[in-house]
PDB file of N, CA and C in Angstrom:
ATOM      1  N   UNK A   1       2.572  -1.464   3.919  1.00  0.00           N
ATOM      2  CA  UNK A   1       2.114  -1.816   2.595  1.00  0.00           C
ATOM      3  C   UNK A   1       2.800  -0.911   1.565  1.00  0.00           C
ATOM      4  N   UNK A   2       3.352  -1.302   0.950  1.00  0.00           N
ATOM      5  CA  UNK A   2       4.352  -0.389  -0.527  1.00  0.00           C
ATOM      6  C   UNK A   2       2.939  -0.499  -1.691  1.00  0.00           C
ATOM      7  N   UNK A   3       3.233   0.836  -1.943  1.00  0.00           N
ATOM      8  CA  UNK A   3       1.846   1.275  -3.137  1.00  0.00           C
ATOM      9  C   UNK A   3       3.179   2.039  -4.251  1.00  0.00           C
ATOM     10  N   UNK A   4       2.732   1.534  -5.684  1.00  0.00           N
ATOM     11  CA  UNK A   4       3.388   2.176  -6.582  1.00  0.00           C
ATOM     12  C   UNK A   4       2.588   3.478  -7.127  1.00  0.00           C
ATOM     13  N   UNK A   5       3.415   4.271  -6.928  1.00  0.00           N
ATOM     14  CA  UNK A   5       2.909   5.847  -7.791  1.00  0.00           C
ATOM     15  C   UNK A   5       3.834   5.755  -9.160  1.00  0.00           C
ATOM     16  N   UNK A   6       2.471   6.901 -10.001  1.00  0.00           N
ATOM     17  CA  UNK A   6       3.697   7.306 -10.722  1.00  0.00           C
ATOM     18  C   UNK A   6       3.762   8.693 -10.687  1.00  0.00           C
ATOM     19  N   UNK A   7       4.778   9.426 -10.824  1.00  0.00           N
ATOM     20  CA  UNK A   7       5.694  10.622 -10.866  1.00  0.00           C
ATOM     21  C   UNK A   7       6.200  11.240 -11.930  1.00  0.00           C
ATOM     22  N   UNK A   8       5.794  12.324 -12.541  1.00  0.00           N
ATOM     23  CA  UNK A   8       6.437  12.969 -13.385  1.00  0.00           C
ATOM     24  C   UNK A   8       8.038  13.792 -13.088  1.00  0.00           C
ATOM     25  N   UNK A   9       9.069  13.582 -13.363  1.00  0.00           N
ATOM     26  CA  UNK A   9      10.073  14.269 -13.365  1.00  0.00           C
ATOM     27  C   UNK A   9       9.835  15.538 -13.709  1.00  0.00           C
ATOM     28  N   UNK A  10      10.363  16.759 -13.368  1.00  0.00           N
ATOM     29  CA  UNK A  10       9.619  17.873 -13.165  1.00  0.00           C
ATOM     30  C   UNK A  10      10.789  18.176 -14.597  1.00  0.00           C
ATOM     31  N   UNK A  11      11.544  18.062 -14.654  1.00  0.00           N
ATOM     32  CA  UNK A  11      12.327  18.844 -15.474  1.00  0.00           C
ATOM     33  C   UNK A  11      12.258  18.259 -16.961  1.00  0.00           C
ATOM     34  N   UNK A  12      12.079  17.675 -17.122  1.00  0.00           N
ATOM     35  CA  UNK A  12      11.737  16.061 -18.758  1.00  0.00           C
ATOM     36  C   UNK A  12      10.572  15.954 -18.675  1.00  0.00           C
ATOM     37  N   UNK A  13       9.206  15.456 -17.672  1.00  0.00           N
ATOM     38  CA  UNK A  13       8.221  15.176 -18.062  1.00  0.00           C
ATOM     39  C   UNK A  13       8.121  13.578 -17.847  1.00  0.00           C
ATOM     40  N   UNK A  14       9.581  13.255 -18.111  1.00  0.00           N
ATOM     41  CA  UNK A  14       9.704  11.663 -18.051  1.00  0.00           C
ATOM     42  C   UNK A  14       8.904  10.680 -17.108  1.00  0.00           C
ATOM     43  N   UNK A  15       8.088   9.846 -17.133  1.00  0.00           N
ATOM     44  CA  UNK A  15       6.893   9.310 -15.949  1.00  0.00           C
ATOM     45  C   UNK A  15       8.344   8.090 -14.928  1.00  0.00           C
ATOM     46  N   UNK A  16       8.121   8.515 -14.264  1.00  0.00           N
ATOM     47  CA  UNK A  16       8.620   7.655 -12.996  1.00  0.00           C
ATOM     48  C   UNK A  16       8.116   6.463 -12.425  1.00  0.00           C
ATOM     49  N   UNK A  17       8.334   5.286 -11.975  1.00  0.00           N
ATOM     50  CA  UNK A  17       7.393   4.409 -11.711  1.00  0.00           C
ATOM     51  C   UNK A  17       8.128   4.059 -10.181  1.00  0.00           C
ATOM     52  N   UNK A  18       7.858   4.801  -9.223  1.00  0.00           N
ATOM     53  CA  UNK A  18       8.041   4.328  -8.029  1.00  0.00           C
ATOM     54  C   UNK A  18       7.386   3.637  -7.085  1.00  0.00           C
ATOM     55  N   UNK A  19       8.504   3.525  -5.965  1.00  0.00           N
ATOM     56  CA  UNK A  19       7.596   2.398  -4.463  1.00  0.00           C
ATOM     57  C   UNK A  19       7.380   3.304  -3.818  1.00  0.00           C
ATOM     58  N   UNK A  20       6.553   3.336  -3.006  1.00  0.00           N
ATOM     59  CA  UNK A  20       6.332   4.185  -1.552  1.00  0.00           C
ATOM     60  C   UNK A  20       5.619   3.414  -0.587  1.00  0.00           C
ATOM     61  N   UNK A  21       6.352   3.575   0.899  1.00  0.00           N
ATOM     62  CA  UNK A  21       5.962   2.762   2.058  1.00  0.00           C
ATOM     63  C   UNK A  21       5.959   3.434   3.005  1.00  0.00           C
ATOM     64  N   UNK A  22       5.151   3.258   4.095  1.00  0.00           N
ATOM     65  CA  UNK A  22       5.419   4.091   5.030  1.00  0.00           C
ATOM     66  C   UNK A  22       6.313   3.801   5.829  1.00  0.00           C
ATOM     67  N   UNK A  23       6.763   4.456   6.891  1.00  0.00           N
ATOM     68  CA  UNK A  23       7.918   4.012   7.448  1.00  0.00           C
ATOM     69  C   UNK A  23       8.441   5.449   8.649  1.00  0.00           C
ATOM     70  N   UNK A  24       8.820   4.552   9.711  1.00  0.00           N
ATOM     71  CA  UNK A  24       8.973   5.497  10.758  1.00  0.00           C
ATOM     72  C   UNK A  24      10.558   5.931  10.846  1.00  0.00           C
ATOM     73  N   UNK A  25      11.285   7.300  10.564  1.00  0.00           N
ATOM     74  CA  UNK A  25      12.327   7.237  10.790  1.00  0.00           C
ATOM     75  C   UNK A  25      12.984   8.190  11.837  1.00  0.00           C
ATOM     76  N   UNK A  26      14.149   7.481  12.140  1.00  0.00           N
ATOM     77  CA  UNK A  26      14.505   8.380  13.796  1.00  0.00           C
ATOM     78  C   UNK A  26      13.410   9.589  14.193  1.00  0.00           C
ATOM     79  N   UNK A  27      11.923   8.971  14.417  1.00  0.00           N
ATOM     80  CA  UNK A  27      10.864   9.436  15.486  1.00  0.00           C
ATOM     81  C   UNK A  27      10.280  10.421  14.397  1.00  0.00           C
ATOM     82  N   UNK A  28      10.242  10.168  13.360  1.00  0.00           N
ATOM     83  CA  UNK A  28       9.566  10.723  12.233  1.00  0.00           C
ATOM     84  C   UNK A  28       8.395   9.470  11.364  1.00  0.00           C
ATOM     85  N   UNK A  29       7.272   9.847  11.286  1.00  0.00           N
ATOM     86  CA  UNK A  29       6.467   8.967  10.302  1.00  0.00           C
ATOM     87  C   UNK A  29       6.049   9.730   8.942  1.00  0.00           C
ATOM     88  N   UNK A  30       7.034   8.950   7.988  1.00  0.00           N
ATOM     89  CA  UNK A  30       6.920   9.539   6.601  1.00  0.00           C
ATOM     90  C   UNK A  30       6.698   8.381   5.648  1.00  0.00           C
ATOM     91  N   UNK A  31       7.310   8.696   4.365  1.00  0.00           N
ATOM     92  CA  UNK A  31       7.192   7.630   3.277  1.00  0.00           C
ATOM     93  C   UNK A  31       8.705   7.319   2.950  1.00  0.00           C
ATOM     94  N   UNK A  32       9.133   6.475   2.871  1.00  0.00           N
ATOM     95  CA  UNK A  32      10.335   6.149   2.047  1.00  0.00           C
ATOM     96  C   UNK A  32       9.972   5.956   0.643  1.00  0.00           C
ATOM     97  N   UNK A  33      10.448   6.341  -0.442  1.00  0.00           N
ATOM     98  CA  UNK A  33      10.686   6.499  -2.138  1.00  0.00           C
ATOM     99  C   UNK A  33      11.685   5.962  -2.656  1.00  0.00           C
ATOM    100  N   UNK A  34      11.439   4.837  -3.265  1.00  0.00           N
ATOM    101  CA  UNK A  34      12.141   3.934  -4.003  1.00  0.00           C
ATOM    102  C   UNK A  34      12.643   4.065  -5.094  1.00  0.00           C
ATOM    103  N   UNK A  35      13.401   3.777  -5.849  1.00  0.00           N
ATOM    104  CA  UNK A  35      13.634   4.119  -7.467  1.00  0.00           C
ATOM    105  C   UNK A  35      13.750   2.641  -7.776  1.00  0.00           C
ATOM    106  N   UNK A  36      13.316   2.462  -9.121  1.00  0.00           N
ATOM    107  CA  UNK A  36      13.217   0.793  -9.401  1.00  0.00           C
ATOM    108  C   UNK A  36      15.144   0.395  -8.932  1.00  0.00           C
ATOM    109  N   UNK A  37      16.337   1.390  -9.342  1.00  0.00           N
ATOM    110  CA  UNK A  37      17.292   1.087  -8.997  1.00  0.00           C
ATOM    111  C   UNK A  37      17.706   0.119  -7.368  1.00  0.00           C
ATOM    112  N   UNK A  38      16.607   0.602  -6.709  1.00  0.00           N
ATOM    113  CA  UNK A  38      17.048   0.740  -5.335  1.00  0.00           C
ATOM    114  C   UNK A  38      17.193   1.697  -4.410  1.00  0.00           C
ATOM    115  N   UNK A  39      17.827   2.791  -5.047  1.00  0.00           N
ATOM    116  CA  UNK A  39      18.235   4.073  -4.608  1.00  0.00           C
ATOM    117  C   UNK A  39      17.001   4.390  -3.414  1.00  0.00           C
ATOM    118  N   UNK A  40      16.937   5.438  -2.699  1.00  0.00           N
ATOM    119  CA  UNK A  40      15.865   5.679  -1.985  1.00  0.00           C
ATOM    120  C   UNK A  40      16.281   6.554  -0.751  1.00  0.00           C
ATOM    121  N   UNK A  41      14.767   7.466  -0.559  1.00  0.00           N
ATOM    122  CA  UNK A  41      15.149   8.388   0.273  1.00  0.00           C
ATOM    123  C   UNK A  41      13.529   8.245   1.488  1.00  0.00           C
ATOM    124  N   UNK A  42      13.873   9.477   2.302  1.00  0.00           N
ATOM    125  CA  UNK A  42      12.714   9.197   2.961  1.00  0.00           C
ATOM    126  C   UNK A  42      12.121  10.805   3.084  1.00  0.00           C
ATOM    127  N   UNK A  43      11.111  11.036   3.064  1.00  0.00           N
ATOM    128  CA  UNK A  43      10.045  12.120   3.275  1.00  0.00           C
ATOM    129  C   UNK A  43       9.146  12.300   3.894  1.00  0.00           C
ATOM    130  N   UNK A  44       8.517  13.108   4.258  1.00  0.00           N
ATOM    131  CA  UNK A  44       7.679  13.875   5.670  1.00  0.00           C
ATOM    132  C   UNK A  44       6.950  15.120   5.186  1.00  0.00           C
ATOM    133  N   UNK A  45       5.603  15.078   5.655  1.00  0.00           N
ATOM    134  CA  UNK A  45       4.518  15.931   5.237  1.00  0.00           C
ATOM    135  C   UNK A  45       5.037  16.735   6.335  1.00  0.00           C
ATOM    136  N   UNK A  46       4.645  17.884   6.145  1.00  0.00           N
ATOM    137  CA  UNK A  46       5.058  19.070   7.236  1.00  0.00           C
ATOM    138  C   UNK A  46       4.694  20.296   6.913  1.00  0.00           C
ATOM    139  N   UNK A  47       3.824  20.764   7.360  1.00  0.00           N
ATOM    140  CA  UNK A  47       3.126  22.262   7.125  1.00  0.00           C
ATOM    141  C   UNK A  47       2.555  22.270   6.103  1.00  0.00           C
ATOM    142  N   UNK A  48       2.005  21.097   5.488  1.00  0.00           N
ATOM    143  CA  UNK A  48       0.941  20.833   4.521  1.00  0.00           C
ATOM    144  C   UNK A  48       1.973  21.245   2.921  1.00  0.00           C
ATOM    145  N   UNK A  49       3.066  20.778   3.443  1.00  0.00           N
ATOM    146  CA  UNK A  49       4.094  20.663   2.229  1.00  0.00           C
ATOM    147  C   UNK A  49       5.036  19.392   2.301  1.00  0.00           C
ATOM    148  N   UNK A  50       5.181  18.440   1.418  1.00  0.00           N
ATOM    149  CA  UNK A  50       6.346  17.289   1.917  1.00  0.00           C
ATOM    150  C   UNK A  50       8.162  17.356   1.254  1.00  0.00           C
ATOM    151  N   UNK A  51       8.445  17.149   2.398  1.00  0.00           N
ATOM    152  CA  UNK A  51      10.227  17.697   2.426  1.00  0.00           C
ATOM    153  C   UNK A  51      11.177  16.180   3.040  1.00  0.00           C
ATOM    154  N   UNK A  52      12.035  16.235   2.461  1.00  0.00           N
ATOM    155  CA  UNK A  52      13.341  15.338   2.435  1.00  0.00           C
ATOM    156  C   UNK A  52      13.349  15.379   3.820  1.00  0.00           C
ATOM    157  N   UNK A  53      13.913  14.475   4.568  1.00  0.00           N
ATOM    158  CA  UNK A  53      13.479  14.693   5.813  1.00  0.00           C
ATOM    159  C   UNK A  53      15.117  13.643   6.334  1.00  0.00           C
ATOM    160  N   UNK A  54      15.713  13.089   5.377  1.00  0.00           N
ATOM    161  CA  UNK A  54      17.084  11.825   5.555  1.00  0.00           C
ATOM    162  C   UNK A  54      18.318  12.661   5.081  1.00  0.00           C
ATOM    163  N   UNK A  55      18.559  13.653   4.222  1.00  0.00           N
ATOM    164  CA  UNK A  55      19.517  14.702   4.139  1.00  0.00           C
ATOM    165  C   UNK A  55      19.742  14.140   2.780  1.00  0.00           C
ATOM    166  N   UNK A  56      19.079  13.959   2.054  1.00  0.00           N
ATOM    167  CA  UNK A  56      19.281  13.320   0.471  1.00  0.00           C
ATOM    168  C   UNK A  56      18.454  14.994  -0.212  1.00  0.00           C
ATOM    169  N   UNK A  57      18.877  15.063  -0.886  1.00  0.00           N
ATOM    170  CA  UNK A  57      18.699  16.167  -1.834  1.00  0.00           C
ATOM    171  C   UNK A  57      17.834  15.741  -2.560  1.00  0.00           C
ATOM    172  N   UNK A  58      16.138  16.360  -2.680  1.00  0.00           N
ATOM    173  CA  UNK A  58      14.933  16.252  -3.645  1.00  0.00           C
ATOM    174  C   UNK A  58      14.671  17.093  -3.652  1.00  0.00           C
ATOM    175  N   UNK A  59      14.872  17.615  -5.500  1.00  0.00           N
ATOM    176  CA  UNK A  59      14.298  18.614  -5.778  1.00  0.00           C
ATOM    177  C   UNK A  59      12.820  19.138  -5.644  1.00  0.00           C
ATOM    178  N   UNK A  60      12.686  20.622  -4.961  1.00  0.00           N
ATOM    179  CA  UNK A  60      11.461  20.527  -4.977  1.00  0.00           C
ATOM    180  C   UNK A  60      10.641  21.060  -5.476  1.00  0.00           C
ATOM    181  N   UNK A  61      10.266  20.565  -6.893  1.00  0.00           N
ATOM    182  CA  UNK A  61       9.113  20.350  -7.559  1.00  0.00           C
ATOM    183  C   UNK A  61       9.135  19.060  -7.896  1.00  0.00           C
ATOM    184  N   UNK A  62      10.178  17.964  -7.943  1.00  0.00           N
ATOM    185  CA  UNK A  62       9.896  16.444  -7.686  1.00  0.00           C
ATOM    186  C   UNK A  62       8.983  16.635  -6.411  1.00  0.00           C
ATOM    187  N   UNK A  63       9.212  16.799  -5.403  1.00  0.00           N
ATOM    188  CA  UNK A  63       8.378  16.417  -3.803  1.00  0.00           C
ATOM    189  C   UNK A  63       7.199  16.722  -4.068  1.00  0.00           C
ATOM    190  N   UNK A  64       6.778  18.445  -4.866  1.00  0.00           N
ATOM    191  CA  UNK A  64       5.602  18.811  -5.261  1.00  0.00           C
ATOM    192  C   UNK A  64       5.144  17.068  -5.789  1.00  0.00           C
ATOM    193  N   UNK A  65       5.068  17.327  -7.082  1.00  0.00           N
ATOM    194  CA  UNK A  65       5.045  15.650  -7.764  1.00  0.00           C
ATOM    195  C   UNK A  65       4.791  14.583  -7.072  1.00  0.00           C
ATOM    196  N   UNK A  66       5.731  14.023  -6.210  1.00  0.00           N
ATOM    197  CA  UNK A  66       6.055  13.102  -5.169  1.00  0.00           C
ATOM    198  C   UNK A  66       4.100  13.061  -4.598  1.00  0.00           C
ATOM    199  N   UNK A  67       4.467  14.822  -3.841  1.00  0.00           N
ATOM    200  CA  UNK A  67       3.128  14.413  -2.594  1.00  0.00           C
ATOM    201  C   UNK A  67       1.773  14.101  -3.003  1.00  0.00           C
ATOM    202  N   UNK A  68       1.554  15.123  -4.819  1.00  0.00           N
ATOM    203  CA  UNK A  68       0.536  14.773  -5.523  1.00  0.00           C
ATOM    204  C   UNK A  68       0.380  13.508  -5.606  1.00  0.00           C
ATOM    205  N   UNK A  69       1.393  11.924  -6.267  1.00  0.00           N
ATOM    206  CA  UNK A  69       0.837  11.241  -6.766  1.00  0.00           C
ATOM    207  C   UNK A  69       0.892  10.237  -5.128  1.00  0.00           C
ATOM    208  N   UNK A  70       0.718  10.872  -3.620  1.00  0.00           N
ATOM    209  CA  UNK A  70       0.559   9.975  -2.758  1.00  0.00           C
ATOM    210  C   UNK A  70      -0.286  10.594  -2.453  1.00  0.00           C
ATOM    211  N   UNK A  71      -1.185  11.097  -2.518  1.00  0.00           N
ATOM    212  CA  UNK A  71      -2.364  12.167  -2.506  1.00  0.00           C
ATOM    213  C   UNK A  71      -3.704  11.600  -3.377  1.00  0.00           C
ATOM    214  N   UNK A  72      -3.271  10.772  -4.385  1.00  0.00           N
ATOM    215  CA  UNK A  72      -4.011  10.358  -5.253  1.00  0.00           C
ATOM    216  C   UNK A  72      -5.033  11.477  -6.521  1.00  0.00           C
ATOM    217  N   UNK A  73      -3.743  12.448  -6.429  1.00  0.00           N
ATOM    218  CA  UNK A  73      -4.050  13.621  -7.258  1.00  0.00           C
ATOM    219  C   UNK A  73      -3.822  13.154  -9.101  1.00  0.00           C
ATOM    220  N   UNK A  74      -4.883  13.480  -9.634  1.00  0.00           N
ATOM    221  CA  UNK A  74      -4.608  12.777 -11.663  1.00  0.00           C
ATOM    222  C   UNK A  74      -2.868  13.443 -11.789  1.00  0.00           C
ATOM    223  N   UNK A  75      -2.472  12.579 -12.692  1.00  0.00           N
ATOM    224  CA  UNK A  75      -1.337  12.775 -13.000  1.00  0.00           C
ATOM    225  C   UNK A  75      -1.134  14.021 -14.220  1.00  0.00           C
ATOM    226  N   UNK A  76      -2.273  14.339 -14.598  1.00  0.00           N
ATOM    227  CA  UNK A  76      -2.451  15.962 -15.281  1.00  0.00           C
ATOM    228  C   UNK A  76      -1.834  17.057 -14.658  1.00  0.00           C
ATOM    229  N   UNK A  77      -2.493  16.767 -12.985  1.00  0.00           N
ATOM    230  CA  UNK A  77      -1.708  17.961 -12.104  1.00  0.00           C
ATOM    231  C   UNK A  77      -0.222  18.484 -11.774  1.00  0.00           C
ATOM    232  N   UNK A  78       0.375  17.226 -11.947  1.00  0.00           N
ATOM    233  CA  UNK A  78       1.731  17.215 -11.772  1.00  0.00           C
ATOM    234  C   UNK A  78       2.283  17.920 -12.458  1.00  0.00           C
ATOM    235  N   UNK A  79       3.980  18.364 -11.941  1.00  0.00           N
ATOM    236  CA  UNK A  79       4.815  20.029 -12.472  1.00  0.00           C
ATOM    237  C   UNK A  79       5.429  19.840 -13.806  1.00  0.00           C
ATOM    238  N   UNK A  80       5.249  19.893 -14.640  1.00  0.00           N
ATOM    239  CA  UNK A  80       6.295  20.220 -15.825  1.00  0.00           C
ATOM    240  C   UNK A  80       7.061  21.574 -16.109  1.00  0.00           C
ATOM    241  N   UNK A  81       7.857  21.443 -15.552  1.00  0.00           N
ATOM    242  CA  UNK A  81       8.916  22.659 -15.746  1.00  0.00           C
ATOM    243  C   UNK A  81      10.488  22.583 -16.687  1.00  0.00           C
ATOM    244  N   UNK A  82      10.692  22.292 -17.864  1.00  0.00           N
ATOM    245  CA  UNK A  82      11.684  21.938 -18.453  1.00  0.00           C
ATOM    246  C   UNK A  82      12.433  23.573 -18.529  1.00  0.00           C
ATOM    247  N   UNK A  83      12.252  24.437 -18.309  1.00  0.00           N
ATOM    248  CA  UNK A  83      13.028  25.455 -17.755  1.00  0.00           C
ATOM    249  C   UNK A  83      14.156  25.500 -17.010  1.00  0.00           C
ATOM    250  N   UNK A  84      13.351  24.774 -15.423  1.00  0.00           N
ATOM    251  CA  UNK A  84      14.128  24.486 -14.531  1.00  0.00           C
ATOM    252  C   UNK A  84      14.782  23.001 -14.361  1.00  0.00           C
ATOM    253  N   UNK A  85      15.409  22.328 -15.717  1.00  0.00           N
ATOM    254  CA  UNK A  85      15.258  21.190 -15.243  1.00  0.00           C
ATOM    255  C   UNK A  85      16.997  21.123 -15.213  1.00  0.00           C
TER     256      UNK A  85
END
């Protein structure tokens, strides 16, 4: 089942409107993350932190972001860091 989150970009603030599905990859069960483009990567909870898990580069305070809004955490919580962006 694909559920849309939304996501704050950690570095802009900019709201994201992504897909997320679950999905098993080479013997991993994570989420794949969509971009309305298409683009897309896949991720994995792991030590009660979620990490890139397909060798695609996500920044991480996007993943922070990411795991909040599959968590069903308010979108208040999410990182704004235009420092590091």
């Amino acid at each position: 089942m694909i559920m849309q989150i939304e996501v704050k970009e950690p570095g802009t603030g900019v709201l994201l409107h992504l897909d997320a599905k679950p999905e098993n990859y080479q013997g991993k069960h994570g989420m794949r993350i969509k971009y309305p483009n298409g683009a897309s990567f896949f991720i994995i909870a792991q030590s009660g932190a979620w990490r890139s898990a397909d060798h695609h580069h996500v920044a991480p305070r996007f993943l922070i972001n990411i795991g909040m809004a599959l968590e069903g955490r308010r979108l208040s919580e999410q990182v704004i860091d235009p420092s590091n962006s």
